[in-house]
N, C-alpha and C. Protein backbone atom coordinates (compact mmCIF):
# COMPACT_ATOMS: atom_id res chain seq x y z
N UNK A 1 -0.28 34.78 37.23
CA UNK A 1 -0.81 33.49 37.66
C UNK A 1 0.07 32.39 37.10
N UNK A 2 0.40 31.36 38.06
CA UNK A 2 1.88 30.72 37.74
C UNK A 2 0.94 29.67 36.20
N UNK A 3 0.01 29.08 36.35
CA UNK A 3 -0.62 28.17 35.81
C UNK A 3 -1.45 28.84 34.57
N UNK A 4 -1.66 29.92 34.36
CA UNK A 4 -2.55 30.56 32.96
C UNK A 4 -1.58 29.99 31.59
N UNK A 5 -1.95 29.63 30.90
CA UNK A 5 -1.74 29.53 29.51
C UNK A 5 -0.52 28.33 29.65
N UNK A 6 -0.81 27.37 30.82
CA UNK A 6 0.10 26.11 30.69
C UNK A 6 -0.37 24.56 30.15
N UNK A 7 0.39 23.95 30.24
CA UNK A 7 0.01 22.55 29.77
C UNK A 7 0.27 21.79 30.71
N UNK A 8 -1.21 20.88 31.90
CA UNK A 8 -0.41 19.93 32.48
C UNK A 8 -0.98 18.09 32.18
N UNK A 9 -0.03 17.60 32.22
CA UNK A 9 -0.37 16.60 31.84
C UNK A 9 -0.07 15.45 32.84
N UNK A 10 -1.53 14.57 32.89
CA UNK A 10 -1.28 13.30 33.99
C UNK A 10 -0.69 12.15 33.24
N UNK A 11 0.10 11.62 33.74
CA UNK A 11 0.54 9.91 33.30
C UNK A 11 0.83 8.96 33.76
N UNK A 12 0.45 7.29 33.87
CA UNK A 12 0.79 6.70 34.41
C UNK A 12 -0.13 5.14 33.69
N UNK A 13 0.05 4.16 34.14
CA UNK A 13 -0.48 3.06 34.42
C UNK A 13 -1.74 2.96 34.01
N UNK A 14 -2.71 2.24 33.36
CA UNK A 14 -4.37 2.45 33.23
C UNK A 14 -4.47 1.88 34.91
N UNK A 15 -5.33 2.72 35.04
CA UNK A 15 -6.34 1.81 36.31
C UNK A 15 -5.65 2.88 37.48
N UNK A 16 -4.99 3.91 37.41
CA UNK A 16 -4.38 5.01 38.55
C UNK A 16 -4.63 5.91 38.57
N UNK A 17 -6.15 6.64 38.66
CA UNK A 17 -7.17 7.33 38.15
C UNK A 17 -6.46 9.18 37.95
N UNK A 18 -6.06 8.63 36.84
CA UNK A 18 -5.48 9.77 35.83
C UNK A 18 -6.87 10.99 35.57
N UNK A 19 -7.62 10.33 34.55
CA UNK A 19 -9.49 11.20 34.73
C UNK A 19 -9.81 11.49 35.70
N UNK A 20 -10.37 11.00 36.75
CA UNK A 20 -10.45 11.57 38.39
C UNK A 20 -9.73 13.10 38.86
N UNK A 21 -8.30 12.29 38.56
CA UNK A 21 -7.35 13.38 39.32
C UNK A 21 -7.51 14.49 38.26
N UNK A 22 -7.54 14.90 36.83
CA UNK A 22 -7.39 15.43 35.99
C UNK A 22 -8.78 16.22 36.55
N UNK A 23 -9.94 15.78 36.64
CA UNK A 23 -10.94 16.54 36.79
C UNK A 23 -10.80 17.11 38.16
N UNK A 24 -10.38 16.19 39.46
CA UNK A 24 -10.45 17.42 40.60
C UNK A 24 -9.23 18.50 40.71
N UNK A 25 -8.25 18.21 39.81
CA UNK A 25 -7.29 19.65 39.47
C UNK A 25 -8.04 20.70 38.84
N UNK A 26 -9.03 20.58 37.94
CA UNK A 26 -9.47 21.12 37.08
C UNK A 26 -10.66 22.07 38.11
N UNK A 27 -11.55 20.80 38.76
CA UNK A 27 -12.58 21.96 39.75
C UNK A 27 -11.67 22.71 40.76
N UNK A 28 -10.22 22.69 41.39
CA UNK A 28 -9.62 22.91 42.34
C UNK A 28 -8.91 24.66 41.51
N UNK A 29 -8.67 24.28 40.32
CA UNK A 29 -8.14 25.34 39.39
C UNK A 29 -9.04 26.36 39.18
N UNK A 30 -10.29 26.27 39.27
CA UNK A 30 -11.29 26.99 38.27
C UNK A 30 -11.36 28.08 39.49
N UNK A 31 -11.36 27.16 40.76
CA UNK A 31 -12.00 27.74 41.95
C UNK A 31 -10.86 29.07 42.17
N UNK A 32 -9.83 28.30 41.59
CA UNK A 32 -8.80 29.90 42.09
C UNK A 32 -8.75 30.93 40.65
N UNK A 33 -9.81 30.94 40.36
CA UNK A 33 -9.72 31.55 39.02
C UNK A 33 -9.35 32.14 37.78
N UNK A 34 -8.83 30.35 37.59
CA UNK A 34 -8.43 29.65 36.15
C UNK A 34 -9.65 29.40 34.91
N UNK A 35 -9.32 29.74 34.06
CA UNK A 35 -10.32 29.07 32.85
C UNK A 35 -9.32 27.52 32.46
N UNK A 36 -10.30 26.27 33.01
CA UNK A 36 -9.52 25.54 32.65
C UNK A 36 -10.15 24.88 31.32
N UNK A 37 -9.21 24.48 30.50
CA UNK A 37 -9.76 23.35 29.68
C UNK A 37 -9.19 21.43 29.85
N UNK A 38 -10.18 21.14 30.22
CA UNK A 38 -9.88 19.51 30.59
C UNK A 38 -10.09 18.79 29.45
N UNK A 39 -9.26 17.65 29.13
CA UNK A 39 -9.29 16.92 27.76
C UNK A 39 -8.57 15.45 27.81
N UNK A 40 -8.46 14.32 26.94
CA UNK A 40 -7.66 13.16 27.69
C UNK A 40 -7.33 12.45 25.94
N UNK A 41 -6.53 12.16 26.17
CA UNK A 41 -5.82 10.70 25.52
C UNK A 41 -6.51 9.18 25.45
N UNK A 42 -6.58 8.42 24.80
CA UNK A 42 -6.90 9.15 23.11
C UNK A 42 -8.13 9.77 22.93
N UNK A 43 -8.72 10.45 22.30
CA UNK A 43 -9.74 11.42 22.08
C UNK A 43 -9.74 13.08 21.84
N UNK A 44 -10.64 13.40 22.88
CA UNK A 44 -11.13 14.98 22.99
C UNK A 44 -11.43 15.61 21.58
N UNK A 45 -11.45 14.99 20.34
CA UNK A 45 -12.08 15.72 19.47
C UNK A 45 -13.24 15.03 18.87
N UNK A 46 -13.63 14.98 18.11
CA UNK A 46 -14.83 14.03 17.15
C UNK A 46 -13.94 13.33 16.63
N UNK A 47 -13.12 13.53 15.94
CA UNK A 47 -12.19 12.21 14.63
C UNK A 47 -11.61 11.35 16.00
N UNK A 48 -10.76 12.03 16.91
CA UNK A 48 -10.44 11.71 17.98
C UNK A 48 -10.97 10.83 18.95
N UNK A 49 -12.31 11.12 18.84
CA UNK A 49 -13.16 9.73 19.76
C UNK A 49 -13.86 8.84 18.94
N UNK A 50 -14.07 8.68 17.52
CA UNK A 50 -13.80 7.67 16.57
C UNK A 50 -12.56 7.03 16.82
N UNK A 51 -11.46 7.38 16.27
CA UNK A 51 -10.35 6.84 16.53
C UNK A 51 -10.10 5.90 17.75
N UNK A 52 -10.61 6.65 18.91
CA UNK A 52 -10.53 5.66 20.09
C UNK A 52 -11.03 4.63 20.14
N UNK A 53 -12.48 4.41 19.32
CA UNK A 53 -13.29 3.57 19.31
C UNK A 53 -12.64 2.08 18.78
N UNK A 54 -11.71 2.63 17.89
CA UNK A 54 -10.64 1.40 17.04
C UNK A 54 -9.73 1.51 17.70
N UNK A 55 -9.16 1.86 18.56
CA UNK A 55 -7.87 1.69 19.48
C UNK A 55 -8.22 0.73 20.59
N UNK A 56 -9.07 0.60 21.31
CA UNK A 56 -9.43 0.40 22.98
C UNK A 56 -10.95 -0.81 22.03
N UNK A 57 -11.30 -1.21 21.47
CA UNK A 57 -12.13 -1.86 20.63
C UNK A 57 -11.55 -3.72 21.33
N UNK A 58 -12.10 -4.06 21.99
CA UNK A 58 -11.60 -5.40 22.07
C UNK A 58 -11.82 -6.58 20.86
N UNK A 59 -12.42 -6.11 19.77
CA UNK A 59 -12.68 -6.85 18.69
C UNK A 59 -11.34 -6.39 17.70
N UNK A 60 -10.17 -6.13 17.91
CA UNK A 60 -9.65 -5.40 17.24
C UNK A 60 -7.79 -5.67 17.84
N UNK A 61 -8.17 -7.32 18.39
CA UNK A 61 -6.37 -7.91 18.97
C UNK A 61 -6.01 -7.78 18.14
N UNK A 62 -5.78 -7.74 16.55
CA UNK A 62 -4.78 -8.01 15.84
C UNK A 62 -4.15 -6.62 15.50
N UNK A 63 -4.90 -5.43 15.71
CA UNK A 63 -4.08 -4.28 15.32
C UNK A 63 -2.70 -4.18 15.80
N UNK A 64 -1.78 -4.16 14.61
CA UNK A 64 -0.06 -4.02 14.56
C UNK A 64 0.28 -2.90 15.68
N UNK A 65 1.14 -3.43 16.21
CA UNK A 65 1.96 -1.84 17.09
C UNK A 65 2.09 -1.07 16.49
N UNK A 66 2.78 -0.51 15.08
CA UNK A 66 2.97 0.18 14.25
C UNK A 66 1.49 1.21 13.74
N UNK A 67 0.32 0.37 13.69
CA UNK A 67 -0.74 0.79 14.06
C UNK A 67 -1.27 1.54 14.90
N UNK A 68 -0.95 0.73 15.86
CA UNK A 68 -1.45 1.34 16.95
C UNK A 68 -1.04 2.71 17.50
N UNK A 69 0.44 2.92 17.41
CA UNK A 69 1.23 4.16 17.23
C UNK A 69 0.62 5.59 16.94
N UNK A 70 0.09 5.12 15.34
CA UNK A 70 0.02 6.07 14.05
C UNK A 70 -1.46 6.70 14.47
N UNK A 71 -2.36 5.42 15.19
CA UNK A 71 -4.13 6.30 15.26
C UNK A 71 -3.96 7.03 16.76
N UNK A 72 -2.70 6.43 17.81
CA UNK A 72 -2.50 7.56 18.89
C UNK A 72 -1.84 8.99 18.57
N UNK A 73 -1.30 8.76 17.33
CA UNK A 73 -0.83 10.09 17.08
C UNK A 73 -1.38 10.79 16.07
N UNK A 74 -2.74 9.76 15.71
CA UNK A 74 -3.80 11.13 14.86
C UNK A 74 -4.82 11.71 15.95
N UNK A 75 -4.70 11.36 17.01
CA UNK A 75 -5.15 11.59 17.63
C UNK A 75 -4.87 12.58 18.76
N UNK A 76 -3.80 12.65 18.50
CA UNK A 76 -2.79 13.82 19.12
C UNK A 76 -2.81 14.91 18.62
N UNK A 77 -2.46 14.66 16.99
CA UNK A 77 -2.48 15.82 16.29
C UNK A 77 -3.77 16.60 16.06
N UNK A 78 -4.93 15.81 16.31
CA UNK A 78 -6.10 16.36 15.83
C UNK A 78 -6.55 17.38 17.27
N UNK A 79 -6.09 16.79 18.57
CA UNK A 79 -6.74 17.05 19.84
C UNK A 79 -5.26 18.21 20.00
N UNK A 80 -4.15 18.72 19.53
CA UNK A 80 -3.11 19.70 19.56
C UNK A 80 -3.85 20.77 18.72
N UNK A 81 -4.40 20.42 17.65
CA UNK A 81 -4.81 21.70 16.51
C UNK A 81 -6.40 22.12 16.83
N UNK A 82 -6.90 21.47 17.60
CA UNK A 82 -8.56 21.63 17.64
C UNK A 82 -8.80 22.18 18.83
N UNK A 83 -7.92 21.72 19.84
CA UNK A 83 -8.20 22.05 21.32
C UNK A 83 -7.19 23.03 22.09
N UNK A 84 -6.14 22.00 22.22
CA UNK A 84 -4.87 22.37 23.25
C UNK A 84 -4.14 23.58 22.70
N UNK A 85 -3.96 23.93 21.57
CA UNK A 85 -2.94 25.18 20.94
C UNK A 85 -4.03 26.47 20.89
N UNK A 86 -5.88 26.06 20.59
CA UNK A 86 -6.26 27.46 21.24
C UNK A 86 -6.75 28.00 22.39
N UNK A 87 -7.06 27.47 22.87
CA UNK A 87 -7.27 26.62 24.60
C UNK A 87 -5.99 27.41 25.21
N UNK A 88 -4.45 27.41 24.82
CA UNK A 88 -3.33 27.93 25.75
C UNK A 88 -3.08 29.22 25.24
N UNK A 89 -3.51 29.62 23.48
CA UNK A 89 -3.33 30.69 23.32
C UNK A 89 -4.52 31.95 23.88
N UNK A 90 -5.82 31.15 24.29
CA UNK A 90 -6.84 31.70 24.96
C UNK A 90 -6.18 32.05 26.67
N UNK A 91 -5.25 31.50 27.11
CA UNK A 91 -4.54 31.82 28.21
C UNK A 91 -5.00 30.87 29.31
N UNK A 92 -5.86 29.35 28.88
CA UNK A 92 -6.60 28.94 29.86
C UNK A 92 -5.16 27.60 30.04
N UNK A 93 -5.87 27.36 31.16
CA UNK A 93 -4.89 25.71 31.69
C UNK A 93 -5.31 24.75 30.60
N UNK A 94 -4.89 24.15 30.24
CA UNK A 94 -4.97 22.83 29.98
C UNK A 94 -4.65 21.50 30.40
N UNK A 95 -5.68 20.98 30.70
CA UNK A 95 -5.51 19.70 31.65
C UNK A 95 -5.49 18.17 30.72
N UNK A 96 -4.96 17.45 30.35
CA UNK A 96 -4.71 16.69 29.63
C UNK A 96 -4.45 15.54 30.64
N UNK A 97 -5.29 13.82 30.33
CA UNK A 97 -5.02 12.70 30.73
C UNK A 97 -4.18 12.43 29.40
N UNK A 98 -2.88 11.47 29.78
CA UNK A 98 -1.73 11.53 28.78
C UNK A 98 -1.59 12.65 27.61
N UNK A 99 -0.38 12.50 27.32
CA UNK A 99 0.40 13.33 26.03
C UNK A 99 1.64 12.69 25.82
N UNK A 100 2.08 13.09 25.44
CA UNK A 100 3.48 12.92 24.91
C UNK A 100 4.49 11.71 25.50
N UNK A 101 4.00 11.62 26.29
CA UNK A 101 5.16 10.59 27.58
C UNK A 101 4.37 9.12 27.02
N UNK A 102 2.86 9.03 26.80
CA UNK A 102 2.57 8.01 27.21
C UNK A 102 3.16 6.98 25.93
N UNK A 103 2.86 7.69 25.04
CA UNK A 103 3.31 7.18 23.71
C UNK A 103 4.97 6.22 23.78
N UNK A 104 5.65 6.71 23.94
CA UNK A 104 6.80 6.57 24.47
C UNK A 104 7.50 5.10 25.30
N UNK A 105 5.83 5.62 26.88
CA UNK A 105 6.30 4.13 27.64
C UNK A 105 5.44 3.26 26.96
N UNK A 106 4.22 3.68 26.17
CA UNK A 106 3.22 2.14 26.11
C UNK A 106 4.16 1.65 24.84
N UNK A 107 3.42 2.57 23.65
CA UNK A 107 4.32 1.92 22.77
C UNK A 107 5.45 1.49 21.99
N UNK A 108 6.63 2.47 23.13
CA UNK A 108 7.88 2.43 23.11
C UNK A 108 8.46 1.62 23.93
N UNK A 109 8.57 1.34 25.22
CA UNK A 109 8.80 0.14 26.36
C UNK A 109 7.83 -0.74 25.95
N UNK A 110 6.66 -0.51 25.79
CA UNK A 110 5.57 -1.43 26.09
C UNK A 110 5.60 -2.51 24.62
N UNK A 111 5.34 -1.58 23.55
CA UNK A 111 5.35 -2.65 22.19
C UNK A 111 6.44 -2.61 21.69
N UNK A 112 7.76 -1.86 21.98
CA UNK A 112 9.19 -2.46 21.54
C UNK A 112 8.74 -1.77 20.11
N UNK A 113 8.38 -0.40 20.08
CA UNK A 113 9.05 0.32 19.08
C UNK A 113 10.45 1.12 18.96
N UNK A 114 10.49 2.05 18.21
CA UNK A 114 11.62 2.71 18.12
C UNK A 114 10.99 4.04 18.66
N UNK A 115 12.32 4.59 19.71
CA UNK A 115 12.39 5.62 20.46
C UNK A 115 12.00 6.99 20.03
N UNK A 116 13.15 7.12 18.99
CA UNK A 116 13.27 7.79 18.57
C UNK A 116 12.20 8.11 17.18
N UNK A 117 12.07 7.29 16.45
CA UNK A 117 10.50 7.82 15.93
C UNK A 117 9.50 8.34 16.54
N UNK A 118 9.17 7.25 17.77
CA UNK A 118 7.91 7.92 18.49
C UNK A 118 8.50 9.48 18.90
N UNK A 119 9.34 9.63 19.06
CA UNK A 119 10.16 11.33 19.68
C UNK A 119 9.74 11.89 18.08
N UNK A 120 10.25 11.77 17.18
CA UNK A 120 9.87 12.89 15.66
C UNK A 120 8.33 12.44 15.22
N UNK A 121 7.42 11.83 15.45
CA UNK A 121 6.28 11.63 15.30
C UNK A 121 5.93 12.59 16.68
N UNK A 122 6.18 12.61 17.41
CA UNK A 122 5.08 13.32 18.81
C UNK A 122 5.89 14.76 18.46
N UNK A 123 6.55 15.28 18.45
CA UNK A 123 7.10 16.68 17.24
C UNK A 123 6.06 16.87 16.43
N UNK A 124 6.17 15.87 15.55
CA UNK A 124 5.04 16.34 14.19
C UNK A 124 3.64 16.83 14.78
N UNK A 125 3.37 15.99 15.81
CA UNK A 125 2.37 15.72 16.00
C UNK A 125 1.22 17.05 16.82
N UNK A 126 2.61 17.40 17.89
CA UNK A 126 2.19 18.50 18.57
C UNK A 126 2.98 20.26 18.42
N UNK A 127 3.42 19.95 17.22
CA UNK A 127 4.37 21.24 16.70
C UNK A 127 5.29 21.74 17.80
N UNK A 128 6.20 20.55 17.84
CA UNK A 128 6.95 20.20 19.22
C UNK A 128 6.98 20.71 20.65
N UNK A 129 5.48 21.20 20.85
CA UNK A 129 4.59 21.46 22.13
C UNK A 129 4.94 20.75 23.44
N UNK A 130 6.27 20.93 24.36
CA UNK A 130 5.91 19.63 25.19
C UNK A 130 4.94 20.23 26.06
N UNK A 131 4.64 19.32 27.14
CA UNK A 131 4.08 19.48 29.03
C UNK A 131 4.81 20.33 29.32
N UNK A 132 3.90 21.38 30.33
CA UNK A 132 4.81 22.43 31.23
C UNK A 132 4.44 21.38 32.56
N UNK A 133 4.23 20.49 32.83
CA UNK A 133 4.35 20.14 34.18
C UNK A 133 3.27 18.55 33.79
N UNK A 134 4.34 17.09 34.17
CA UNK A 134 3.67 16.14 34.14
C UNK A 134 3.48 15.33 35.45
N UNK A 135 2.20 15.02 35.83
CA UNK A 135 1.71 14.86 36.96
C UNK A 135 2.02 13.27 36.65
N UNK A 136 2.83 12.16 37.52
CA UNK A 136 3.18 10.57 37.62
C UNK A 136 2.18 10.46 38.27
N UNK A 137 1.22 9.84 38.10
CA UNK A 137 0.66 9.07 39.27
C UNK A 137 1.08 7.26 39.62
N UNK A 138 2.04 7.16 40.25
CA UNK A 138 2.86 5.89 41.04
C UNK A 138 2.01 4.81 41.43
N UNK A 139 1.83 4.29 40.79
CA UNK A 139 1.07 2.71 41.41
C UNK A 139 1.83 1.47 40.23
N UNK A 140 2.16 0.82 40.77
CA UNK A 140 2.88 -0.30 40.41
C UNK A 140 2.03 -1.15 39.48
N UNK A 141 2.50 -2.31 38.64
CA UNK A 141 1.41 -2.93 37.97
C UNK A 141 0.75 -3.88 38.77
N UNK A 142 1.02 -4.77 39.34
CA UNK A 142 0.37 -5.39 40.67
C UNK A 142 -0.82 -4.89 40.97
N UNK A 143 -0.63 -3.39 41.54
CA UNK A 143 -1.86 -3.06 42.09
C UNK A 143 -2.86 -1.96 41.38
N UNK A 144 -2.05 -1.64 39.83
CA UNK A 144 -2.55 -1.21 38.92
C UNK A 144 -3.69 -2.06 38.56
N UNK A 145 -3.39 -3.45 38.02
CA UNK A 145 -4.54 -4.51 37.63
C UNK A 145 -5.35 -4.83 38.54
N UNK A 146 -4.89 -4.81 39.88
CA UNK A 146 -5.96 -4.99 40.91
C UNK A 146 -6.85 -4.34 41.19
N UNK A 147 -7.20 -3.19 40.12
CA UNK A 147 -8.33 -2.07 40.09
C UNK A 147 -8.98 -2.72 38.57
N UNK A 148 -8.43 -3.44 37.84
CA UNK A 148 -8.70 -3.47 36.61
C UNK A 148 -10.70 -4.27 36.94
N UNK A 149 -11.28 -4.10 36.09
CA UNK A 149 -12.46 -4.25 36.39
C UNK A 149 -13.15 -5.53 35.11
N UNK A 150 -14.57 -5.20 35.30
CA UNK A 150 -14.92 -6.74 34.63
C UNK A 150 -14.94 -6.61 33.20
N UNK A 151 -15.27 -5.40 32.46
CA UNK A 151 -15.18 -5.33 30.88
C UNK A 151 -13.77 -4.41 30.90
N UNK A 152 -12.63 -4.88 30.58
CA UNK A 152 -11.33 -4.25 30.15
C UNK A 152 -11.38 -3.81 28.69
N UNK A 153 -10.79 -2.43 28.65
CA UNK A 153 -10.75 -2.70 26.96
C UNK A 153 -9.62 -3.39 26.55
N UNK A 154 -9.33 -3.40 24.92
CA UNK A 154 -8.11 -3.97 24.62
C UNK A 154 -6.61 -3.90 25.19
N UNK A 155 -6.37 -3.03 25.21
CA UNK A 155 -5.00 -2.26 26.09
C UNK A 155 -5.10 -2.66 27.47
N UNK A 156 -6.29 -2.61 28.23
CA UNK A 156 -6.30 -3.02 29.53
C UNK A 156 -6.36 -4.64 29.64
N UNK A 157 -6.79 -5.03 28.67
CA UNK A 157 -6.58 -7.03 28.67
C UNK A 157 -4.96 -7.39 28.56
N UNK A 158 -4.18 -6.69 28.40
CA UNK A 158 -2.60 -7.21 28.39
C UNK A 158 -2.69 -7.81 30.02
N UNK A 159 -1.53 -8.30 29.29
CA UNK A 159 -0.66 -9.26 30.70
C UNK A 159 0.30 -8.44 31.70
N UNK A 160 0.39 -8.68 32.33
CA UNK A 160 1.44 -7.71 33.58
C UNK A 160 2.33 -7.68 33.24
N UNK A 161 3.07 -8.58 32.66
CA UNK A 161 4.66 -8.23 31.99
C UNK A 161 4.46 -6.60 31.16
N UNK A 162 3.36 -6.48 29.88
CA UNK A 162 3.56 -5.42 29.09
C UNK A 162 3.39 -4.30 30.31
N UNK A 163 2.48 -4.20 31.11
CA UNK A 163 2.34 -3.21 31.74
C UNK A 163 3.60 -2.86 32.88
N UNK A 164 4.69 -4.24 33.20
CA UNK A 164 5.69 -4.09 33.64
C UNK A 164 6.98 -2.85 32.82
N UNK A 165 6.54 -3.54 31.70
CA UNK A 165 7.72 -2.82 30.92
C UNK A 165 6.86 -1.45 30.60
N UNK A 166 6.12 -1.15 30.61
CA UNK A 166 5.25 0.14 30.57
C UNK A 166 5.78 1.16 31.92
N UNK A 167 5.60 0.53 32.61
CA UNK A 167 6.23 1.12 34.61
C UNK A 167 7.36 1.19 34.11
N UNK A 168 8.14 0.35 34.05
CA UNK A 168 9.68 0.83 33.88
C UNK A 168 9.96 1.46 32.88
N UNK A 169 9.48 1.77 31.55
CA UNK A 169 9.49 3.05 30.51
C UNK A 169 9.62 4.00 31.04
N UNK A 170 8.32 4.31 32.01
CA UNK A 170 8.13 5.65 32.80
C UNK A 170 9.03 6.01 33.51
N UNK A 171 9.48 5.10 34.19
CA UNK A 171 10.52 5.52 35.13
C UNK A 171 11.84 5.73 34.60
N UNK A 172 12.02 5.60 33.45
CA UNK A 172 13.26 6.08 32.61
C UNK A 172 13.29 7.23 32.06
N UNK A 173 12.06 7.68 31.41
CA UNK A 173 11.75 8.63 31.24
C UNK A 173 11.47 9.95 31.86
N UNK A 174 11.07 9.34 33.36
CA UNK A 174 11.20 10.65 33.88
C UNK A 174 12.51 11.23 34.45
N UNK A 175 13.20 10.51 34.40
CA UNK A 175 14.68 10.66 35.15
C UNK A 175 15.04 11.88 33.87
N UNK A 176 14.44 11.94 32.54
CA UNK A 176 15.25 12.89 31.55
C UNK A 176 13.56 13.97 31.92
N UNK A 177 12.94 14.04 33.12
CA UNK A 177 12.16 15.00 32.39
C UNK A 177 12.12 15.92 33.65
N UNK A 178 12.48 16.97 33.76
CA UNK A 178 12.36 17.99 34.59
C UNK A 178 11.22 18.49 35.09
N UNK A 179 9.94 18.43 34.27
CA UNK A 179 9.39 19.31 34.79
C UNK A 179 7.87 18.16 34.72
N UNK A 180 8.30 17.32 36.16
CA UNK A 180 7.48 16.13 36.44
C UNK A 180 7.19 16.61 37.92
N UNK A 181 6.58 15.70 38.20
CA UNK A 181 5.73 15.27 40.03
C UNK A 181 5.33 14.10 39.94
N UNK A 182 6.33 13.52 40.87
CA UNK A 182 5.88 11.64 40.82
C UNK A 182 4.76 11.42 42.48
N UNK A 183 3.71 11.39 42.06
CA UNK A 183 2.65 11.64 43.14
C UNK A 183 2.57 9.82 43.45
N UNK A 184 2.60 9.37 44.77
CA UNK A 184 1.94 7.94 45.17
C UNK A 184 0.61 7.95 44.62
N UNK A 185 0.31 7.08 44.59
CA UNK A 185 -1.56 7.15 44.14
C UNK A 185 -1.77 6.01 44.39
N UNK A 186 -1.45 5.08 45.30
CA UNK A 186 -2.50 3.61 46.59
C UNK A 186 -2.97 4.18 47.44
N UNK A 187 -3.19 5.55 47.28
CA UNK A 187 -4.36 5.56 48.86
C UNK A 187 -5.28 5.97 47.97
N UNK A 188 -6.83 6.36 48.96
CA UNK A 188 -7.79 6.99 48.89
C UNK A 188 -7.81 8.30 47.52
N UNK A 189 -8.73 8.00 47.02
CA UNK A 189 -9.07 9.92 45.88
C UNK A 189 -8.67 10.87 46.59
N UNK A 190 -8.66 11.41 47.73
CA UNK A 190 -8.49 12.54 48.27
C UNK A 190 -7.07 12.79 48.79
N UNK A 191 -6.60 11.64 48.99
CA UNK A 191 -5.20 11.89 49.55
C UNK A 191 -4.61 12.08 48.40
N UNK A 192 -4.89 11.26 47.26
CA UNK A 192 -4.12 11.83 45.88
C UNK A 192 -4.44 13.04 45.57
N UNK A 193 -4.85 13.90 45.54
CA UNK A 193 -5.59 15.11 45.22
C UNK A 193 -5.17 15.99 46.27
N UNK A 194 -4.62 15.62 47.82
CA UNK A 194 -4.16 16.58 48.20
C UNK A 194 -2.54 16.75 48.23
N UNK A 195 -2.17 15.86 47.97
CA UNK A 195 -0.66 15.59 47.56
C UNK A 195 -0.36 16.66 46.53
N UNK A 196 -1.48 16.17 45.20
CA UNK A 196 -0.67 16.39 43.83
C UNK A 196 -1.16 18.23 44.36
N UNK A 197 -2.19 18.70 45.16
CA UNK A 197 -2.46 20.18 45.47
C UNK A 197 -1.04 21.05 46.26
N UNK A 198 -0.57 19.89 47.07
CA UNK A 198 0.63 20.43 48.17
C UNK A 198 1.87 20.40 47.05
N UNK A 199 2.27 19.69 46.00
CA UNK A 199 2.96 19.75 45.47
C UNK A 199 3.12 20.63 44.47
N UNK A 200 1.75 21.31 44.02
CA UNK A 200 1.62 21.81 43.19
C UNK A 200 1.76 23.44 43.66
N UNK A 201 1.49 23.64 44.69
CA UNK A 201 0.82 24.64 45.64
C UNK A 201 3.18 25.27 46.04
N UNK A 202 4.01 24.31 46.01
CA UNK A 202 5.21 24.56 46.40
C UNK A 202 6.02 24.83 44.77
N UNK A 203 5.27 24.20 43.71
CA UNK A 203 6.32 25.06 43.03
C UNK A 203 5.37 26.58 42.65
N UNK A 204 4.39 26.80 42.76
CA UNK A 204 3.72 28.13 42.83
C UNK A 204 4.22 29.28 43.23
N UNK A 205 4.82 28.95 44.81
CA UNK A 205 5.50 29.56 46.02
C UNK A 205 6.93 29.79 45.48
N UNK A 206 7.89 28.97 44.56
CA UNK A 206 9.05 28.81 44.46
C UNK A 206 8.69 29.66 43.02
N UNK A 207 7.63 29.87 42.31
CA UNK A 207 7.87 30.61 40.93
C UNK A 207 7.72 32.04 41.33
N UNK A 208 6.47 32.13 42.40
CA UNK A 208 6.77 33.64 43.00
C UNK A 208 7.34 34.27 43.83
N UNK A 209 8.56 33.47 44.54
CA UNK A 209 10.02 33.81 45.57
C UNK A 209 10.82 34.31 43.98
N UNK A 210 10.61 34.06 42.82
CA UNK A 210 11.32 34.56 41.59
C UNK A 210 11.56 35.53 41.11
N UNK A 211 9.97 35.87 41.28
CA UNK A 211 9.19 36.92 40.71
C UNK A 211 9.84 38.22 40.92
């Protein structure tokens, strides 16, 4: 089974329904009989959804980038050692909203850290675990915010510029990452979902022409 004991991970933009899509891969997976485990950024553990609570906290503008960094990547590490490393050694999928990438464009493009730390911190973090397959979901910031809704959390109250330089992170990043799928995502839930299925469904076909 091309997908048993993998890691896939969605990324993109807030507001380009990463959760959505993450969960109908997950009922679409089970059905072909996968044990999946579904999980998301920041969170999926107990310390992990504390943590979030002070990340995404709109009482809480002044937290430093440098900050902000360090509780996404206790949060990594806690949701790599609790969940995702026995979860893949159990042989099941793992479905993950962000990992590794996001860190990178938010608070690497986005807050103008250093690259290369966030790269030996997300190492530490995930016992240099990458994605076997990261799902883009493509929506621009324009029409990213134009989903944005009436209580934003902190991260979602930025201005379009950060989320500009967030889009263009990504798109730098994936140019170094092989083992991506840059899916449109402005239409309808279902058309995204049958895209990221047809796309997913052709490298399946291309791992067992291998076989």
């Amino acid at each position: 089974m091309v997908w048993q004991g993998k890691l896939i991970v969605f990324e993109g933009l807030d507001f380009t329904g990463k959760s959505t899509q993450a969960r109908l891969l997950g009922e679409d997976l089970r059905k072909q009989g996968y044990e999946v485990t579904l999980t998301r950024e920041p969170g999926g553990t107990s310390i992990g959804e504390q943590v979030r609570q002070i990340l995404l906290s709109d009482r809480n503008h002044d937290l430093a980038a440098l900050s902000e960094l360090l509780l996404f990547m206790t949060c990594r590490a806690q949701l790599t050692r609790e969940v995702i490393e026995p979860a893949l050694a159990a042989g099941n999928v793992v479905i993950s909203s962000r990992y590794r990438m996001s860190s990178l464009a938010y608070q690497g493009y986005g807050r103008g850290l250093d690259l290369d730390l966030i790269r030996r911190l997300n190492d530490a973090a995930t016992h240099h675990r990458p994605s076997d397959l990261v799902i883009f979901l493509d929506v621009g910031p324009s029409d990213a915010l134009a989903r944005r809704g009436a209580h934003p959390d902190r991260i979602e109250q930025e201005e379009i510029s950060f989320f500009q330089r967030i889009y263009d992170g990504y798109k730098q990043l994936l140019l170094d990452e092989p083992k991506a799928l840059i899916v449109p995502a402005t239409e309808d839930i279902e058309t995204v979902a049958i895209e990221i299925r047809h796309q997913m469904q052709a490298i399946s076909s291309a791992e067992n022409d291998r076989v």
